[in-house]
N, C-alpha and C. Protein backbone atom coordinates (compact mmCIF):
# COMPACT_ATOMS: atom_id res chain seq x y z
N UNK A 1 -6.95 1.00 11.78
CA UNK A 1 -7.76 0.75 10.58
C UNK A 1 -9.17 0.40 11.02
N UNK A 2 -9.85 1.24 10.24
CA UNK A 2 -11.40 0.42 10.75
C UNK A 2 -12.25 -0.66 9.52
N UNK A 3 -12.33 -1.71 11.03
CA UNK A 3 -12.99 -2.87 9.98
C UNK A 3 -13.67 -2.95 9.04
N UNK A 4 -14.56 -1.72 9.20
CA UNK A 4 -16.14 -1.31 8.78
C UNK A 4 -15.92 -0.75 7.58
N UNK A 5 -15.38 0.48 7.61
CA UNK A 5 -14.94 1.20 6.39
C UNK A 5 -13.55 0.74 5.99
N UNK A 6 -12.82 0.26 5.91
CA UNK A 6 -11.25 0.33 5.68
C UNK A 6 -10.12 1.36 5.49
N UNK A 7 -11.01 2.33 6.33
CA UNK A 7 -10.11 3.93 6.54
C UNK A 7 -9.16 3.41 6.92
N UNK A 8 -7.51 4.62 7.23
CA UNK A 8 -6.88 4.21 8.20
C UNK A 8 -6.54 5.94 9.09
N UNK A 9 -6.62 5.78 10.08
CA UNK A 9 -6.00 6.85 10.82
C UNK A 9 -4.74 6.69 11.24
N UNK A 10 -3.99 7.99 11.09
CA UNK A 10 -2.61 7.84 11.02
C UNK A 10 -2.36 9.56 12.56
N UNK A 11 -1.73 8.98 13.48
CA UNK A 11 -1.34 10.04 14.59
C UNK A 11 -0.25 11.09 13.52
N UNK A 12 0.03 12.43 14.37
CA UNK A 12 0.55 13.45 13.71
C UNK A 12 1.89 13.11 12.65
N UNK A 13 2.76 12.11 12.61
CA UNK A 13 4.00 11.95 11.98
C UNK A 13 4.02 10.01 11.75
N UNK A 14 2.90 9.56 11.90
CA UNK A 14 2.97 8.06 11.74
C UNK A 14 2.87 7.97 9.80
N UNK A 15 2.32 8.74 9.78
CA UNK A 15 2.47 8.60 7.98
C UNK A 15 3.26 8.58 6.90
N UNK A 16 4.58 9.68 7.90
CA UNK A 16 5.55 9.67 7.45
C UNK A 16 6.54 8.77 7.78
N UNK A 17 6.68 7.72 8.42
CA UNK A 17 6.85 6.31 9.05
C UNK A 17 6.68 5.37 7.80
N UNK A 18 5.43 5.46 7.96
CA UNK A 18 4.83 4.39 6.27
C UNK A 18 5.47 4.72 5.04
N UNK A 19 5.74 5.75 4.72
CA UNK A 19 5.63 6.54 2.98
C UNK A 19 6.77 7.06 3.22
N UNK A 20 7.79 6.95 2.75
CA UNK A 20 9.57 7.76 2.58
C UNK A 20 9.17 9.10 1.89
N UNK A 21 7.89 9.10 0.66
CA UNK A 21 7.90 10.39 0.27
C UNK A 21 6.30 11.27 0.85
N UNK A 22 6.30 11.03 1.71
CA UNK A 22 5.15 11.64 2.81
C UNK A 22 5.64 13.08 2.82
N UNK A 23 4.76 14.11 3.37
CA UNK A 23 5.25 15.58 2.84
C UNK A 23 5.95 15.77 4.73
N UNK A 24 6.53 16.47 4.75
CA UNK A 24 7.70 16.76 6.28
C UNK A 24 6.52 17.62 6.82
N UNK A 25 5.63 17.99 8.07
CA UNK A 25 5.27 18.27 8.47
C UNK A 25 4.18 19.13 7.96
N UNK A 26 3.20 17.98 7.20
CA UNK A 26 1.75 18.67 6.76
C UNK A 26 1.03 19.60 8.47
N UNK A 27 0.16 20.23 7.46
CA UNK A 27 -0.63 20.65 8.04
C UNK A 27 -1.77 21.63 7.61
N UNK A 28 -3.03 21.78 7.96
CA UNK A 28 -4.46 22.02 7.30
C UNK A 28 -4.22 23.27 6.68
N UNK A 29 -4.37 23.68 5.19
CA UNK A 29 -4.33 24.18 4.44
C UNK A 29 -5.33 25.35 4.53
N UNK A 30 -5.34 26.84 4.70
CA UNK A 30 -6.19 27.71 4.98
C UNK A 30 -7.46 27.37 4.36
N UNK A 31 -7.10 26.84 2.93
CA UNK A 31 -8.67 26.53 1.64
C UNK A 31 -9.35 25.52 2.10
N UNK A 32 -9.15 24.61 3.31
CA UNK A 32 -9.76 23.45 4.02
C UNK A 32 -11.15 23.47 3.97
N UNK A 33 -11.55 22.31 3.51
CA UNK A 33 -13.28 22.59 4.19
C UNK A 33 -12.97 21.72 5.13
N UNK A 34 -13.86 22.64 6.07
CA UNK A 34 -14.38 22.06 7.74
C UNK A 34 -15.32 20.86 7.36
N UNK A 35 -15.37 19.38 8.18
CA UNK A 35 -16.08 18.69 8.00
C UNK A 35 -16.97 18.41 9.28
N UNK A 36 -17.99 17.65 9.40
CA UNK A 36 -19.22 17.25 10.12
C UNK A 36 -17.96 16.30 11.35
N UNK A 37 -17.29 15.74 10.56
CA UNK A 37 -16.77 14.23 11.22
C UNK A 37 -16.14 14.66 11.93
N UNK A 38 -15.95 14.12 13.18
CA UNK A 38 -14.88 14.51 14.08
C UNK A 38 -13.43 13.86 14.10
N UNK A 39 -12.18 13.96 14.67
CA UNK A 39 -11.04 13.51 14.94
C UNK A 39 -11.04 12.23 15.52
N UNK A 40 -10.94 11.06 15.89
CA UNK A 40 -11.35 10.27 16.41
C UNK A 40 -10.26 10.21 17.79
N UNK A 41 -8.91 10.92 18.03
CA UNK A 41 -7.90 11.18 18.80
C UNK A 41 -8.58 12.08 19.79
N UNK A 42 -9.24 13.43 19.23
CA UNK A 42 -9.09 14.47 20.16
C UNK A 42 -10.41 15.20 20.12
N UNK A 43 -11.47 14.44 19.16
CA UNK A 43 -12.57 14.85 19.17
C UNK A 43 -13.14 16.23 18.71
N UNK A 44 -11.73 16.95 17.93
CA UNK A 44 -12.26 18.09 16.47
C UNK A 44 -12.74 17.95 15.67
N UNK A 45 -13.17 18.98 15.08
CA UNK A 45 -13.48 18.87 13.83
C UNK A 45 -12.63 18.21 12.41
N UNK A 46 -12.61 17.54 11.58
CA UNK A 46 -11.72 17.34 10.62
C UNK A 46 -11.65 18.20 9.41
N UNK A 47 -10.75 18.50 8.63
CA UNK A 47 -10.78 19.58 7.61
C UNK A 47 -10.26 18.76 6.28
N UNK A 48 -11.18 18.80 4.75
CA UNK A 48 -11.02 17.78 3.93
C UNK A 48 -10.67 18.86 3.32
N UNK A 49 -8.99 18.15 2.56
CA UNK A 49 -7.97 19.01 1.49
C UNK A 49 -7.35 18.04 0.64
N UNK A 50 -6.84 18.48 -0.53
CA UNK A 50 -6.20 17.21 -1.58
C UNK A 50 -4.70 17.22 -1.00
N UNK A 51 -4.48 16.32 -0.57
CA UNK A 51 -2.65 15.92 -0.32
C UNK A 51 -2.13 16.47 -1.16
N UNK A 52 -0.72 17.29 -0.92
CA UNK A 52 0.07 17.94 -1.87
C UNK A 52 0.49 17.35 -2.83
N UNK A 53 0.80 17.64 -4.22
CA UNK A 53 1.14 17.22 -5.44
C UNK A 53 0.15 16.06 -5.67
N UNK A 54 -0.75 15.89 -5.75
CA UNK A 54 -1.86 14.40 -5.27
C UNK A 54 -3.07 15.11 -6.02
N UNK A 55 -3.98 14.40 -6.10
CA UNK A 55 -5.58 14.50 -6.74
C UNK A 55 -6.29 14.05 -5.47
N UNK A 56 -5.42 13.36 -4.45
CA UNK A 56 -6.30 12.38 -3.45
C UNK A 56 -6.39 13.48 -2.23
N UNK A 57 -7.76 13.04 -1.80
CA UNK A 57 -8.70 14.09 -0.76
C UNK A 57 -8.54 13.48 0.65
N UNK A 58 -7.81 14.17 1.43
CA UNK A 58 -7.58 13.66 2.51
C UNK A 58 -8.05 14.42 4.25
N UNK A 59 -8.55 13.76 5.19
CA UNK A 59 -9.00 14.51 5.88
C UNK A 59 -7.86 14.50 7.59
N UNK A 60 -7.98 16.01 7.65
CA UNK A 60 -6.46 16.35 8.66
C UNK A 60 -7.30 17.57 9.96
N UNK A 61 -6.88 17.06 11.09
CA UNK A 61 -7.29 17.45 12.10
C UNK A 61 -6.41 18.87 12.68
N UNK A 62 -7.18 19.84 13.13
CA UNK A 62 -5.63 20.82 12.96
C UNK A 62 -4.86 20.84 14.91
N UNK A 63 -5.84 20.14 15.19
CA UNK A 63 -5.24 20.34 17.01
C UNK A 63 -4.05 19.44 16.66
N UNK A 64 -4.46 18.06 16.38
CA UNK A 64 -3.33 17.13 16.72
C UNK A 64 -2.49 16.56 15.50
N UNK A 65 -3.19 17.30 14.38
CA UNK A 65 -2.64 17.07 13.27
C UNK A 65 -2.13 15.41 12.82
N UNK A 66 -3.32 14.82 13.09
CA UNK A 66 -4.01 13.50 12.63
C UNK A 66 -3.89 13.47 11.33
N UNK A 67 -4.14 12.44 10.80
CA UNK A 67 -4.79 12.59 9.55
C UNK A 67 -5.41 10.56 9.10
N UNK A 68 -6.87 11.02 8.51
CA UNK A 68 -7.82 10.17 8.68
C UNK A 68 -7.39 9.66 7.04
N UNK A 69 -7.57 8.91 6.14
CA UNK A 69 -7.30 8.36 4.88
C UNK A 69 -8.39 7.07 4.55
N UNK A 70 -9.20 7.85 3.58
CA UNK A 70 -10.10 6.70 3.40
C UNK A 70 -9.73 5.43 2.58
N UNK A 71 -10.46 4.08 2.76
CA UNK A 71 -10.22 3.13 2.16
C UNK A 71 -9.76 3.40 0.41
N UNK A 72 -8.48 3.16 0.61
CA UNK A 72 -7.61 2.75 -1.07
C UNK A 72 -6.61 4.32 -1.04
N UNK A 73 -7.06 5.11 -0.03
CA UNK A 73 -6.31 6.41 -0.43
C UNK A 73 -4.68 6.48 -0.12
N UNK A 74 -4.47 5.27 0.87
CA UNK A 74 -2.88 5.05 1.12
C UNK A 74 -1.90 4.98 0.08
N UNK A 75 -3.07 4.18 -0.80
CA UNK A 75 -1.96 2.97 -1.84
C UNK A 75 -1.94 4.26 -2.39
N UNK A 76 -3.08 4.48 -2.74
CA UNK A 76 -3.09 5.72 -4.14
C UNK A 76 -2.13 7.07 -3.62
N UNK A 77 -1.85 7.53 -2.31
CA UNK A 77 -0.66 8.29 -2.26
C UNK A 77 0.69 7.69 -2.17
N UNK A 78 0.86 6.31 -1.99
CA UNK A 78 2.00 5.96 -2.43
C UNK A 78 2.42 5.58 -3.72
N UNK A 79 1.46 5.66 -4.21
CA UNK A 79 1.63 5.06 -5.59
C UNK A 79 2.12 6.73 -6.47
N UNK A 80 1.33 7.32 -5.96
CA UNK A 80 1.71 9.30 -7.00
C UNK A 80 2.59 9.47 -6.45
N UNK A 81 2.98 9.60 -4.90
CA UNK A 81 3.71 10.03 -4.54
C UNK A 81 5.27 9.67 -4.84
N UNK A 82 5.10 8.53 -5.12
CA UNK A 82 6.22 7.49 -5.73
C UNK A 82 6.93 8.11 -6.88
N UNK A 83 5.60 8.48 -7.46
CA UNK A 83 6.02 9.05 -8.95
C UNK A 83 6.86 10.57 -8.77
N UNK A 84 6.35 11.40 -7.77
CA UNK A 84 6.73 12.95 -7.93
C UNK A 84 8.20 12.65 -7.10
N UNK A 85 8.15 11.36 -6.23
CA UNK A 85 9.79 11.37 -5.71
C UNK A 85 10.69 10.81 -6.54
N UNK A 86 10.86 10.07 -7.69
CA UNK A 86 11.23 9.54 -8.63
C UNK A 86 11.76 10.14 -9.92
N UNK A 87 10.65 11.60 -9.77
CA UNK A 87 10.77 11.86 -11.06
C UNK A 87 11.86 13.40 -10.89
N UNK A 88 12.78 13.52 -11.41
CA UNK A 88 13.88 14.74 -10.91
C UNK A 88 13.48 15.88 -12.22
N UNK A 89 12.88 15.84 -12.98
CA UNK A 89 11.90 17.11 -13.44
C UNK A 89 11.04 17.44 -12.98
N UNK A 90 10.35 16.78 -11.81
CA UNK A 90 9.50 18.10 -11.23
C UNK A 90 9.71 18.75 -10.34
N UNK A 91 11.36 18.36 -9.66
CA UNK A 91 11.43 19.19 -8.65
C UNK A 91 11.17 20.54 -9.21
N UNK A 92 11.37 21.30 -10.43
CA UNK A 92 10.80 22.64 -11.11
C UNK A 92 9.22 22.94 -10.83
N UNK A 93 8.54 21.87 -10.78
CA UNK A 93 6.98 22.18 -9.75
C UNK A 93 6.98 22.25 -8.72
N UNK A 94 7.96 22.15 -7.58
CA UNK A 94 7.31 21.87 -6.17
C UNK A 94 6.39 23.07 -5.82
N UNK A 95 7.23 24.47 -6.08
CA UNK A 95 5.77 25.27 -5.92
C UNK A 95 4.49 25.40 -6.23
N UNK A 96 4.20 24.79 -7.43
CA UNK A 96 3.28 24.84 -7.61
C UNK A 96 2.26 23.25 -7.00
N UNK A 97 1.14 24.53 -6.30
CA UNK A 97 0.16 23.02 -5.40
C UNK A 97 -0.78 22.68 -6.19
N UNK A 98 -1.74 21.69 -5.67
CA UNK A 98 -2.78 21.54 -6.09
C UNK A 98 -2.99 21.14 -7.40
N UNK A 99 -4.32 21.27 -7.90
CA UNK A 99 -4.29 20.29 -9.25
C UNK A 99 -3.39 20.51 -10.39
N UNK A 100 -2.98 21.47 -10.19
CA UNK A 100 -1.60 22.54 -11.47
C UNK A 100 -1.08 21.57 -11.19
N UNK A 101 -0.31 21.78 -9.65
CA UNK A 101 1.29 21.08 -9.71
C UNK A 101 0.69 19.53 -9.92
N UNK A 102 -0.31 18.70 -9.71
CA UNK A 102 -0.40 17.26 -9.71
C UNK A 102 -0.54 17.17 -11.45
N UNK A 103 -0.80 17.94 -11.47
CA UNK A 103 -1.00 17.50 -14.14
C UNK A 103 0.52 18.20 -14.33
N UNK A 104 1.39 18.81 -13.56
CA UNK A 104 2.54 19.28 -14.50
C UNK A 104 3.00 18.24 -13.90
N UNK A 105 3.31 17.45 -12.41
CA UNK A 105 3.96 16.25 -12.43
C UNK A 105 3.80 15.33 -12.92
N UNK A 106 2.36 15.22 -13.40
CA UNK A 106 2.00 13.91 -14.32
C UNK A 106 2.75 14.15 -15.22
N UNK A 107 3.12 15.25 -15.88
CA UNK A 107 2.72 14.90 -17.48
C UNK A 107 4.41 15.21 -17.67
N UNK A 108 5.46 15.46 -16.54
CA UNK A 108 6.40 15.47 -16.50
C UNK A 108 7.35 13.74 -16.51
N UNK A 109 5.95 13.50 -15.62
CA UNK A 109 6.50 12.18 -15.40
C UNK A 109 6.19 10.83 -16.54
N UNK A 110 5.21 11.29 -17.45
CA UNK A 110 5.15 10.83 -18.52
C UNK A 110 5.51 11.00 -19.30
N UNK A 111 6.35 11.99 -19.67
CA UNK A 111 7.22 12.04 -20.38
C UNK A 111 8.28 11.15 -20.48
N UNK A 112 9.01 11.25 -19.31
CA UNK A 112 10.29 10.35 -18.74
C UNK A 112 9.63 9.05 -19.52
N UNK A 113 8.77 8.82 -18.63
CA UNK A 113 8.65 7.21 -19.51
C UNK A 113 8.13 7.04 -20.38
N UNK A 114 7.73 7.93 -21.53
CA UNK A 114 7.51 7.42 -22.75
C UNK A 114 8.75 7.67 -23.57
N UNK A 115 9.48 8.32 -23.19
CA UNK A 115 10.72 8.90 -23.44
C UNK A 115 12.04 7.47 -23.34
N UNK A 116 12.07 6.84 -22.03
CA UNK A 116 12.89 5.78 -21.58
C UNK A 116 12.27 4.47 -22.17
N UNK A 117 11.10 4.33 -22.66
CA UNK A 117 10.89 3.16 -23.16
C UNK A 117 10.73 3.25 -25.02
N UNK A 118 11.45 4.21 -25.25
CA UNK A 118 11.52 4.53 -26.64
C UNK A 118 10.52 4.88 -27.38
N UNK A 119 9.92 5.08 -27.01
CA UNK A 119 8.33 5.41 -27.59
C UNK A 119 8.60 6.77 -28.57
């Protein structure tokens, strides 16, 4: 973690350590933008992409397949991610990525609970 910014860098499979619903062997997405910043492991380039089923922008190294997470972006993928592992109607989205699949899991998953709390 750095003091300065409150990023955290996470080595190739330490993320999935932290997070039970972490995706099984990410890796940099062809649509990547290349960034300025380097890897802080191996000294590449980093490539900024939205975490699967997620809104949150995350930056992933493709040599060592790092991945850098800026300050608050942990909670905030455990916190969605929580939701898309929880919720057993969207396994019908998993194909679909990106901002599609993150509003059909929302709004799948809001359902459920406006649904379970009688609303």
């Amino acid at each position: 973690m750095c003091p300065r910014c409150k990023g955290i860098w996470f080595d190739r499979t330490e993320l999935e350590e932290f997070l039970s619903s972490a995706v099984k062997g990410l890796s940099v997405p062809k649509k990547a933008f290349k960034e300025t910043s380097l890897c802080p492991k191996c000294g590449r380039p980093l490539y900024l992409f939205q975490y699967p089923q997620t809104m949150v922008n995350i930056d992933m190294c493709k040599k060592c397949r790092g991945l850098w997470l800026d300050a608050g972006e942990f909670k905030e993928l455990r916190i969605v991610r929580g939701y898309v592992a929880k919720s057993p109607d969207c396994k019908e989205c998993d194909d679909v990525s990106g901002v599609r699949g993150s509003l059909l899991k929302f709004i799948a998953w809001a359902i459920d609970n406006l649904s379970s709390t009688g609303d």
